[in-house]
N, C-alpha and C. Protein backbone atom coordinates (compact mmCIF):
# COMPACT_ATOMS: atom_id res chain seq x y z
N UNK A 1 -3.41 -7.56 15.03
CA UNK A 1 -2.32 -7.64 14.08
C UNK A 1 -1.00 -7.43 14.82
N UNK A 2 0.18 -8.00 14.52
CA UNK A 2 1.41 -8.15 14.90
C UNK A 2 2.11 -7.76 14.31
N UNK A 3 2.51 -5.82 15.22
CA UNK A 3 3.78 -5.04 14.93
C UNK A 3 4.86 -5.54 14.54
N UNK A 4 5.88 -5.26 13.65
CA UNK A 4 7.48 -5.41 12.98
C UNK A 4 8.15 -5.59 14.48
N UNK A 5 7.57 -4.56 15.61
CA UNK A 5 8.46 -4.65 16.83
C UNK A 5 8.11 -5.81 17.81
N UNK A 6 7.09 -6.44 17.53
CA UNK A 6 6.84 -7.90 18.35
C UNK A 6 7.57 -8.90 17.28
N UNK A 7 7.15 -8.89 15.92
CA UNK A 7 7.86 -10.31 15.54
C UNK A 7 9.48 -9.97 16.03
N UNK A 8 10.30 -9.13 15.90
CA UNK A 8 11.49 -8.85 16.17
C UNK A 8 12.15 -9.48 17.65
N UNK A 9 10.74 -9.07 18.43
CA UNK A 9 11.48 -9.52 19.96
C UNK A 9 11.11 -10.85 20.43
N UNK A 10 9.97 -11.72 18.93
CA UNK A 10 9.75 -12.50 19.11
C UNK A 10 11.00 -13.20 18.50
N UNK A 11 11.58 -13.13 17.44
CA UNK A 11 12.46 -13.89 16.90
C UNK A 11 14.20 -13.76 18.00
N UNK A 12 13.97 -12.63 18.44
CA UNK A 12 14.95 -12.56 19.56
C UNK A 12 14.88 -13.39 20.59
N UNK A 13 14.00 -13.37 20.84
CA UNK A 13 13.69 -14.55 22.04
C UNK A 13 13.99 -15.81 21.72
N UNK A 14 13.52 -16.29 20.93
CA UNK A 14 13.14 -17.98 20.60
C UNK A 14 14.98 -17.96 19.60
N UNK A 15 15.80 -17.02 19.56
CA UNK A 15 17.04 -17.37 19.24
C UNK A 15 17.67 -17.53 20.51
N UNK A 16 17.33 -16.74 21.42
CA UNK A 16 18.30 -16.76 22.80
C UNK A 16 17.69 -17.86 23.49
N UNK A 17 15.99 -18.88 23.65
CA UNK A 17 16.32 -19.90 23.87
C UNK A 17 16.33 -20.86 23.37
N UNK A 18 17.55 -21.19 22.15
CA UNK A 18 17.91 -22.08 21.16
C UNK A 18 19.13 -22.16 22.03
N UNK A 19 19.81 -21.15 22.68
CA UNK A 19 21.00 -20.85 23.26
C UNK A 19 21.29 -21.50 24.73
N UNK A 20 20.38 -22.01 25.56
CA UNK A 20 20.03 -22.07 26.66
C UNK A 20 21.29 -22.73 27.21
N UNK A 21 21.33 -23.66 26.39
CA UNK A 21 21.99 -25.01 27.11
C UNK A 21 23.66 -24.84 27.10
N UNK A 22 24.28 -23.73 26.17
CA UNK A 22 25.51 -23.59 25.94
C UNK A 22 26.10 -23.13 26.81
N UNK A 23 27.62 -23.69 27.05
CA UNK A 23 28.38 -23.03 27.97
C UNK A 23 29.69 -22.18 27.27
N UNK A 24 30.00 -21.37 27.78
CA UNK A 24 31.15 -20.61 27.53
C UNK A 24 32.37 -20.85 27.85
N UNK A 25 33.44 -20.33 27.21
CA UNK A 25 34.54 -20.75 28.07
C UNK A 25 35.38 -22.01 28.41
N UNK A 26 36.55 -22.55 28.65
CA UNK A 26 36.62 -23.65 28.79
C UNK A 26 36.06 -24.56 30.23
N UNK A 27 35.64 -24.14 30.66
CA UNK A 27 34.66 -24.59 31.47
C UNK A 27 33.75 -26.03 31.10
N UNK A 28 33.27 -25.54 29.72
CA UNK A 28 32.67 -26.19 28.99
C UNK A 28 32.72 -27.51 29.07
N UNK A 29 34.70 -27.58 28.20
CA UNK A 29 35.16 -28.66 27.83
C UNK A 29 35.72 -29.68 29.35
N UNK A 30 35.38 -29.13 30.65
CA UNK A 30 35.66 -30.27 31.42
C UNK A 30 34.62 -30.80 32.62
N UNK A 31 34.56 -32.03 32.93
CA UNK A 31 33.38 -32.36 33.69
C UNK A 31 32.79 -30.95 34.89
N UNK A 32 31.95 -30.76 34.86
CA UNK A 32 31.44 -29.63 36.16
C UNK A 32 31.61 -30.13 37.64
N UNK A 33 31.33 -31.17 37.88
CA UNK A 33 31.40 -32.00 39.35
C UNK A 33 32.68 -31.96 39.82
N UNK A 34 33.76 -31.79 39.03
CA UNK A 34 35.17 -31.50 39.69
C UNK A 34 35.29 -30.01 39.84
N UNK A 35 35.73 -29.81 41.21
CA UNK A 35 36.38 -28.28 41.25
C UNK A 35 38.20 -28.11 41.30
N UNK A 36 38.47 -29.64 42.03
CA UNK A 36 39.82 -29.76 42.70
C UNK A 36 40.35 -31.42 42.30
N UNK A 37 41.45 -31.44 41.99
CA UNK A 37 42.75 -32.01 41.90
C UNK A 37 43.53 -32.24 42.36
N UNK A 38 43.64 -33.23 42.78
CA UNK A 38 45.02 -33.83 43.93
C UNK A 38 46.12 -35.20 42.60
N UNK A 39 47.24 -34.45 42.55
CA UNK A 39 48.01 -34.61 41.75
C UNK A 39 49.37 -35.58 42.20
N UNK A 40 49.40 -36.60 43.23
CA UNK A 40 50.51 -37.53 44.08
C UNK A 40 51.51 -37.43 42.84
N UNK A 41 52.57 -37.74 42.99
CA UNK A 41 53.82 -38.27 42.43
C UNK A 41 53.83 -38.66 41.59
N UNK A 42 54.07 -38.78 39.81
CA UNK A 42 54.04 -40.06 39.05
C UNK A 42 55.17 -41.30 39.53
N UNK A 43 54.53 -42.01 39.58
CA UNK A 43 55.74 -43.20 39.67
C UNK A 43 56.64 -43.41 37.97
N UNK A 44 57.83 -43.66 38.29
CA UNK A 44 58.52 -44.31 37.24
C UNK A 44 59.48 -45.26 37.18
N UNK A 45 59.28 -46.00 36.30
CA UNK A 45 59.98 -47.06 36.13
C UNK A 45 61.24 -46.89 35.45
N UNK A 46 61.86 -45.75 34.95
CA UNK A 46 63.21 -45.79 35.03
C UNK A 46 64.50 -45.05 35.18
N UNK A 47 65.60 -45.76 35.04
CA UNK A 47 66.65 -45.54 36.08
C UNK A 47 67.11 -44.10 35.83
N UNK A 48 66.34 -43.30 34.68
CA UNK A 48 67.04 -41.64 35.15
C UNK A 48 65.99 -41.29 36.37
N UNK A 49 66.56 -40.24 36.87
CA UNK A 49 66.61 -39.74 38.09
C UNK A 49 65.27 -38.82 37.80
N UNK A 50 64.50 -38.35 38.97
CA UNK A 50 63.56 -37.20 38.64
C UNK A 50 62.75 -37.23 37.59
N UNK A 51 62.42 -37.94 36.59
CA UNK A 51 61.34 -37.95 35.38
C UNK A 51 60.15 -37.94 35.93
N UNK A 52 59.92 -38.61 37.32
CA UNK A 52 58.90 -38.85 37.87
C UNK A 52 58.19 -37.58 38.69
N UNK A 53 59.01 -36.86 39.08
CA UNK A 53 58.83 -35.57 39.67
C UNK A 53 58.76 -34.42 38.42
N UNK A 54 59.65 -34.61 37.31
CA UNK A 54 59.45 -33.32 36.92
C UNK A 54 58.25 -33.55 35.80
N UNK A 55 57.62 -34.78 35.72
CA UNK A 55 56.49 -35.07 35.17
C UNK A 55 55.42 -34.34 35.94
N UNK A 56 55.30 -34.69 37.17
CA UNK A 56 54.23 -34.31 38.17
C UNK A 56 54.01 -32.97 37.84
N UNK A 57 55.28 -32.18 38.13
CA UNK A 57 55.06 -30.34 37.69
C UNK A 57 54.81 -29.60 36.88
N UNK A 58 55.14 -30.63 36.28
CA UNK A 58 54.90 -30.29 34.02
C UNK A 58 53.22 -30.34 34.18
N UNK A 59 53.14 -31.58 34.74
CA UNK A 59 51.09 -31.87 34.69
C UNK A 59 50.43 -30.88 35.59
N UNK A 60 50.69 -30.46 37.00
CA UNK A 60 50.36 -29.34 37.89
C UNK A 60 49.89 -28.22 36.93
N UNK A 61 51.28 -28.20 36.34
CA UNK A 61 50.95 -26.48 35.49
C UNK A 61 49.81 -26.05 34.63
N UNK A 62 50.25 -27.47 34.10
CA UNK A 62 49.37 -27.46 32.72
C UNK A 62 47.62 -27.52 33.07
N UNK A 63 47.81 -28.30 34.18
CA UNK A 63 46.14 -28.15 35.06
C UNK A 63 45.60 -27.30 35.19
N UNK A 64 46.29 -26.49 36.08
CA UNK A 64 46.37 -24.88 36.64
C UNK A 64 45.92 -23.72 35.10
N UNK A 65 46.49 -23.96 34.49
CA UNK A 65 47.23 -23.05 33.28
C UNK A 65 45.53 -23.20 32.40
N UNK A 66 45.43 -24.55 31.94
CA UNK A 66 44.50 -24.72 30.96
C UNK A 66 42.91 -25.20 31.16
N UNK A 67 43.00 -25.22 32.61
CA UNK A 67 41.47 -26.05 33.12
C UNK A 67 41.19 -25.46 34.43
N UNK A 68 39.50 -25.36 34.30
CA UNK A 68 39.09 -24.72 35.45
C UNK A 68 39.27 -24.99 36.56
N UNK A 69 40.15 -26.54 37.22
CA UNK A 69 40.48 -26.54 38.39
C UNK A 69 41.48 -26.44 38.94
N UNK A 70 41.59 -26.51 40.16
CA UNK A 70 42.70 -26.36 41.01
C UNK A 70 43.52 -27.11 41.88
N UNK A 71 44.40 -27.01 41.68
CA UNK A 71 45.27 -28.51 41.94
C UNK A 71 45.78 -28.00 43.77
N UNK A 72 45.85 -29.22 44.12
CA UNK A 72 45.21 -29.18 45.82
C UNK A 72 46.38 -30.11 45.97
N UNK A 73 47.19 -29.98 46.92
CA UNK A 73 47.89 -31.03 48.02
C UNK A 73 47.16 -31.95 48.74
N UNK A 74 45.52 -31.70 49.19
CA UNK A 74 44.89 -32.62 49.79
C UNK A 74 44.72 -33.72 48.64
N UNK A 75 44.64 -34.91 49.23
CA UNK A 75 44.23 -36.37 48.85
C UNK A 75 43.01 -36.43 48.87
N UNK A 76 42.22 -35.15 49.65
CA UNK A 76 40.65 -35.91 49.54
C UNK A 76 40.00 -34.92 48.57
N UNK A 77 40.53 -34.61 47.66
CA UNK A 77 40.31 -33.63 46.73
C UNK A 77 39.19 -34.11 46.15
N UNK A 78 38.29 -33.35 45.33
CA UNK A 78 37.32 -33.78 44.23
C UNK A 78 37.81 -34.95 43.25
N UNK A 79 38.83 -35.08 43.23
CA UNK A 79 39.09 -35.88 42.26
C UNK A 79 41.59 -36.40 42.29
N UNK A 80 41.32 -37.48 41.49
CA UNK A 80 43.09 -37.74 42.14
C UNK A 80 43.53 -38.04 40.40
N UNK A 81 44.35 -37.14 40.22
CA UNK A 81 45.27 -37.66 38.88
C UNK A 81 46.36 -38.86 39.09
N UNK A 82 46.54 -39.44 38.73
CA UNK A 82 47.77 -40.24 38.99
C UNK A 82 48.24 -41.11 37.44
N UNK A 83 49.60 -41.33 37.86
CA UNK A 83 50.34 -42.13 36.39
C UNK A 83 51.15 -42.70 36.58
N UNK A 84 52.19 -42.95 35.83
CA UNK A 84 53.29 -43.93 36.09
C UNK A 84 53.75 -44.26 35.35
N UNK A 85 55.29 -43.67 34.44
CA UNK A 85 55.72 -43.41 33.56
C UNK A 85 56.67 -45.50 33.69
N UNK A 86 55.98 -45.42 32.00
CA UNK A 86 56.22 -46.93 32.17
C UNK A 86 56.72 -47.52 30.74
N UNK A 87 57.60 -46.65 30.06
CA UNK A 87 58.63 -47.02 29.04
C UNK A 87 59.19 -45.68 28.80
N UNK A 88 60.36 -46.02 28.04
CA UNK A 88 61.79 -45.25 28.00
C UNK A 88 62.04 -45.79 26.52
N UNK A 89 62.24 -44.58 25.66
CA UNK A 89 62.93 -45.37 24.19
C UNK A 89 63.82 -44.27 23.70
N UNK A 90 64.79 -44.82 22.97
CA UNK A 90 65.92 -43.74 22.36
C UNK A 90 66.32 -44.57 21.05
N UNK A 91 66.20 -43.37 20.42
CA UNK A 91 66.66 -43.74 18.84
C UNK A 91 67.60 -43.12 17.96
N UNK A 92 68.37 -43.57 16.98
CA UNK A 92 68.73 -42.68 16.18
C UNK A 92 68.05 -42.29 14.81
N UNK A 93 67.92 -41.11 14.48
CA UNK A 93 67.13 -40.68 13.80
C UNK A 93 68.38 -40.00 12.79
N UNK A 94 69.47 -39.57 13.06
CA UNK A 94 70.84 -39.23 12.11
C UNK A 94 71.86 -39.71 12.34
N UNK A 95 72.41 -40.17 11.73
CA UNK A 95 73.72 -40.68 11.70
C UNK A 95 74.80 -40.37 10.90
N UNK A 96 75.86 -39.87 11.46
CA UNK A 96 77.29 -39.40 11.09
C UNK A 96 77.79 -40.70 10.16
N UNK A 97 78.70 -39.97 9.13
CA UNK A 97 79.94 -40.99 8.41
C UNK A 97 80.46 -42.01 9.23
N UNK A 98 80.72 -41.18 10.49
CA UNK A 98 81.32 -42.60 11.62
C UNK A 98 80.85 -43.36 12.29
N UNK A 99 79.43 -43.06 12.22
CA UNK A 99 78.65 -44.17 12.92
C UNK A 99 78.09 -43.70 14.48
N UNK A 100 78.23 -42.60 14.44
CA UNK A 100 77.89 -41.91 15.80
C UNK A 100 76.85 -41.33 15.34
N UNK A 101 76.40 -41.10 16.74
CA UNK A 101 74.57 -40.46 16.44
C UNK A 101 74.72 -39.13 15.90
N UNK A 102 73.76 -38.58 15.38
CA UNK A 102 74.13 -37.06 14.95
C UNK A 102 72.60 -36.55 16.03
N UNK A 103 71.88 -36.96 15.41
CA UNK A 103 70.09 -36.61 15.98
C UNK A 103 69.23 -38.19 16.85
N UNK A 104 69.11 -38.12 17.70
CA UNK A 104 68.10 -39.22 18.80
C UNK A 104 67.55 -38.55 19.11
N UNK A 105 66.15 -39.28 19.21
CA UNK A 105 64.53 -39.24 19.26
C UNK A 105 64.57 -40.28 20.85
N UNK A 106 64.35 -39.39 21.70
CA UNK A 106 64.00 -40.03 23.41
C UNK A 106 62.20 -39.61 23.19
N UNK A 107 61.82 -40.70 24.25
CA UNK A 107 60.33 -40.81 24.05
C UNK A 107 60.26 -41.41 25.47
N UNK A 108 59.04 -40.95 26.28
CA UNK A 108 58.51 -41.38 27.37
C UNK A 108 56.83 -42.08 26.69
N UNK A 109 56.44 -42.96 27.77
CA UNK A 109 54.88 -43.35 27.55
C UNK A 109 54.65 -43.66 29.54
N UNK A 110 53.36 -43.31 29.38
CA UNK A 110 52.71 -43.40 30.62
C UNK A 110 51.43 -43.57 30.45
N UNK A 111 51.12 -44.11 31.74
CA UNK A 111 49.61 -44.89 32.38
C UNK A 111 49.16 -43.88 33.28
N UNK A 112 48.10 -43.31 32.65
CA UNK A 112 46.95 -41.86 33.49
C UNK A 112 45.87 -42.92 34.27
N UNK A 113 45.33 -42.75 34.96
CA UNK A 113 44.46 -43.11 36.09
C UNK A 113 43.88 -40.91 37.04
N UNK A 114 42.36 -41.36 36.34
CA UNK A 114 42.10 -39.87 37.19
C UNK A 114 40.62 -40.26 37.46
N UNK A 115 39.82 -40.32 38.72
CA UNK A 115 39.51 -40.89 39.62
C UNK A 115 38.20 -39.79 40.03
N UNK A 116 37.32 -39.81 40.05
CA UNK A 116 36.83 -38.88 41.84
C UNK A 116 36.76 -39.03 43.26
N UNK A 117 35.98 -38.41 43.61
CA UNK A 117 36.01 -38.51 45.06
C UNK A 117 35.09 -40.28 45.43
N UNK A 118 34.55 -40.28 44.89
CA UNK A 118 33.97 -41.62 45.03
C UNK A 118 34.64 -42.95 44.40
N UNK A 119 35.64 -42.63 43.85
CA UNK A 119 36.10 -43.75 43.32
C UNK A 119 35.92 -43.76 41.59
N UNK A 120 34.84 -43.38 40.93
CA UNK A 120 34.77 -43.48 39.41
C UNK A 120 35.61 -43.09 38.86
N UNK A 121 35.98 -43.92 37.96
CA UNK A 121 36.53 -43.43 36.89
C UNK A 121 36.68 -42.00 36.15
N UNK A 122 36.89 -41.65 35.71
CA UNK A 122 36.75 -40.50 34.62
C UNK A 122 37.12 -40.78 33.65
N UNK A 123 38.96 -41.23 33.36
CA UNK A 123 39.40 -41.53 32.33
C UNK A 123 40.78 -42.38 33.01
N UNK A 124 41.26 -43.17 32.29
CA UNK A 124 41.93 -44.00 32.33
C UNK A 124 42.65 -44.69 31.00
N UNK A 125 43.88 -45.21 31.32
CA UNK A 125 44.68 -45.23 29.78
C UNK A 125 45.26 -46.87 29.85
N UNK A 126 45.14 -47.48 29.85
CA UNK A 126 45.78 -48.88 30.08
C UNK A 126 46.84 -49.60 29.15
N UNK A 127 47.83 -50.24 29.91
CA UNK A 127 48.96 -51.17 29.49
C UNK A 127 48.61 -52.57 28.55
N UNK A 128 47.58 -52.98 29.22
CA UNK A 128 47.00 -54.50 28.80
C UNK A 128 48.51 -55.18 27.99
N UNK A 129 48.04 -55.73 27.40
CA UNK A 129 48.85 -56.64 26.77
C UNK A 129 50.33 -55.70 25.38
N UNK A 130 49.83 -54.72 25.04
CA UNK A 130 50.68 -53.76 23.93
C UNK A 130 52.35 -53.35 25.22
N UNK A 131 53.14 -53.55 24.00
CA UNK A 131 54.04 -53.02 24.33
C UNK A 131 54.56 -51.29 24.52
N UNK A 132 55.40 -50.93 25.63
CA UNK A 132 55.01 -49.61 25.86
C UNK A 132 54.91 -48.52 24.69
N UNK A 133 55.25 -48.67 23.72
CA UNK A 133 55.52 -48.18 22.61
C UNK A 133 54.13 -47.44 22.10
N UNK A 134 52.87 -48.74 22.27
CA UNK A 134 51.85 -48.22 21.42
C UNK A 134 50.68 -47.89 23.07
N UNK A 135 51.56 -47.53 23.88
CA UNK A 135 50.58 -47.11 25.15
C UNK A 135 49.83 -45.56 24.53
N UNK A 136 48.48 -45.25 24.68
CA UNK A 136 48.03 -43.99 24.02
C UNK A 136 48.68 -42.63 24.05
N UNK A 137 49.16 -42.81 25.59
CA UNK A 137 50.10 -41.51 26.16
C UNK A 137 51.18 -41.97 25.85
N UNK A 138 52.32 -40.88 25.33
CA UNK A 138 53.42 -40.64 24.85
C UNK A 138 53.99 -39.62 24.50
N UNK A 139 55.03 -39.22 24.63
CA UNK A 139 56.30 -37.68 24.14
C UNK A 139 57.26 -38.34 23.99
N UNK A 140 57.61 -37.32 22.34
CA UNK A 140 59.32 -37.68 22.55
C UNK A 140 60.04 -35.79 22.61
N UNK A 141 60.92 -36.15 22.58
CA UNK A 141 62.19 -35.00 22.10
C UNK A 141 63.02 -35.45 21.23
N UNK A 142 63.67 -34.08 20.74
CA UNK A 142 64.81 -34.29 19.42
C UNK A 142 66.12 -33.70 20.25
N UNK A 143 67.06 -34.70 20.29
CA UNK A 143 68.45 -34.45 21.05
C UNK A 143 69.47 -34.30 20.04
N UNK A 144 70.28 -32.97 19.49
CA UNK A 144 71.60 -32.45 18.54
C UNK A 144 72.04 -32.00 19.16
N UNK A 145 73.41 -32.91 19.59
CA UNK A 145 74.05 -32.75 19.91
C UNK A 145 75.10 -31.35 19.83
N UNK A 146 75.10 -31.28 18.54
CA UNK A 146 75.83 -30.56 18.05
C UNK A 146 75.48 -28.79 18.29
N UNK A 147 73.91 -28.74 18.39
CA UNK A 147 73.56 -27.55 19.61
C UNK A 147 73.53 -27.46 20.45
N UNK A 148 74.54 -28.52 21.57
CA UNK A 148 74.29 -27.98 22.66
C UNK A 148 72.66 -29.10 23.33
N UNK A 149 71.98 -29.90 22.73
CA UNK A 149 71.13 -30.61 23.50
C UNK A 149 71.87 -31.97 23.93
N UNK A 150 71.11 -31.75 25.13
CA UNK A 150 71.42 -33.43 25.87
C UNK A 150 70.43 -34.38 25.72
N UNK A 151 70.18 -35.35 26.25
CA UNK A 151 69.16 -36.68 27.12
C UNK A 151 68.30 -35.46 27.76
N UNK A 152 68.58 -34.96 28.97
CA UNK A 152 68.09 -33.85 29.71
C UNK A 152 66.71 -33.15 28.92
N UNK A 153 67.45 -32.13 28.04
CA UNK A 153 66.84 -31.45 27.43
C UNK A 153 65.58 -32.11 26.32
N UNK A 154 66.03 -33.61 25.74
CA UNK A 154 64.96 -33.90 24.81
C UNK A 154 64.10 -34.86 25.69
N UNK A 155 64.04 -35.03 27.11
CA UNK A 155 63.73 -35.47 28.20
C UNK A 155 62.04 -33.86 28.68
N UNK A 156 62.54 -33.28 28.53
CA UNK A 156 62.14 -32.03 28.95
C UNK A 156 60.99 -31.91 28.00
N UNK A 157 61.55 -32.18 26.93
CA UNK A 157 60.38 -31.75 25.35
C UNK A 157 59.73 -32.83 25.43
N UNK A 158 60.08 -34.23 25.88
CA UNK A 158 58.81 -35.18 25.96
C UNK A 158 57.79 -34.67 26.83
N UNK A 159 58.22 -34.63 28.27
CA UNK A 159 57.88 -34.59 29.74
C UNK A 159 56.64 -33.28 29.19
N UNK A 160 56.78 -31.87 28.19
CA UNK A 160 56.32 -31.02 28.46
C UNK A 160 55.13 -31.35 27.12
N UNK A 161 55.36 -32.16 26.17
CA UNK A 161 54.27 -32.66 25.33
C UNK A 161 53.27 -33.91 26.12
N UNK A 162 53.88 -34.54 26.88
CA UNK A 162 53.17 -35.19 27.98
C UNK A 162 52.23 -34.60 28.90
N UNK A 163 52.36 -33.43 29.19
CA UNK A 163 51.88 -33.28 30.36
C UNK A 163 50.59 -31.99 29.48
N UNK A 164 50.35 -32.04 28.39
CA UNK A 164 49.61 -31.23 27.48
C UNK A 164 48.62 -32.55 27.26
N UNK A 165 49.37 -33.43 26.87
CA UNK A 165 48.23 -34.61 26.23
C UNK A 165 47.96 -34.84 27.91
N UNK A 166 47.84 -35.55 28.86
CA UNK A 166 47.67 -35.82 30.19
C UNK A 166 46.86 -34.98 30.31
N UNK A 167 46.53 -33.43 30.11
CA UNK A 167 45.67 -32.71 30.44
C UNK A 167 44.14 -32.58 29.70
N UNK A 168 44.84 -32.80 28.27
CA UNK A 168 43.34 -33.06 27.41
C UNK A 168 43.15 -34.08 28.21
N UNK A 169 43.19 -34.77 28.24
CA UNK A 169 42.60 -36.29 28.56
C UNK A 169 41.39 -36.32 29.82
N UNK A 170 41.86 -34.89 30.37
CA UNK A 170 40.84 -34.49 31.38
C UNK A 170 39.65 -34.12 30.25
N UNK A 171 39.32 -33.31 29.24
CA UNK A 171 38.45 -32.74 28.86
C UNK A 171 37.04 -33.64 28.91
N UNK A 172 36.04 -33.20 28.97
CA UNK A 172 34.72 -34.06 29.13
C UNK A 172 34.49 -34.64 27.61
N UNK A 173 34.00 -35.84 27.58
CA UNK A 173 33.84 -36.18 26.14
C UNK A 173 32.77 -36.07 25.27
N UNK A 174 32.59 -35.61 24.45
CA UNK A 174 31.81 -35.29 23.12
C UNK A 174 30.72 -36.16 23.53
């Protein structure tokens, strides 16, 4: 006959291996075969200055910050992020009695390419035929003037919602 204290450590058991396969942590949510990240330059296609660089650092961080790996200066890293910021849009979203902007909506879109050491894919975001507008990756910012924001600053609020989505995009998929 079977003690209260065996079915107990029996039902303990056969719960902990129901459990086996789970991982903890965000660990979880990104491929295991990568440890390291090599993060080159984004390229960009336009004529403000630095978007392309301060994209790169925005994405570094956010690597660093939210995912188990580690972003490497080597090229022969486990794996290579790369992008290439490839539309620019500005809008008005308020408008003054006189016809001057009150509130513009700046928006970046970019092309992710992230790679391993062998060449595969992981994830990738493509241009094809859509105009940059409906590219998957995208940030904007809200520029008021009237507080004190520039281009700069709603430049900054894209670049830093960019480089959040750029990072999910690492996560392993469902």
């Amino acid at each position: 006959m079977i003690g209260a204290r065996s079915i107990v450590l029996l039902t303990l058991l056969v719960c902990v291996a129901g459990c086996a396969g789970y991982q903890i942590g965000n660990r979880s949510l990104y491929p295991t075969h990568i440890r390291t990240v090599y993060v080159p330059m984004f390229k960009s296609n336009s004529f403000r200055r630095g978007l392309g660089e301060r994209l790169t650092e925005a994405v570094m961080k956010e690597i660093e910050l939210k995912t188990p790996y580690k972003v490497t200066g080597n090229p022969g890293a486990d794996s290579v992020l790369s992008g290439e910021i490839v539309g620019e849009t500005k809008r008005v979203l308020i408008q003054r009695n006189s016809g001057e902007p009150r509130e513009v909506q700046v928006g970046l879109q970019v092309v992710v390419n992230w790679v391993d050491r062998r060449g595969n894919v992981l994830r990738r975001t493509e241009m094809g035929p859509l105009p940059p507008e409906l590219v998957d990756v995208g940030g904007t910012g809200n520029v008021t003037a009237q507080v004190g924001h520039s281009i700069a600053t709603g430049h900054q609020q894209a670049i830093s919602r960019l480089a959040e989505q750029i990072v999910s995009l690492m996560e392993a998929p469902w």
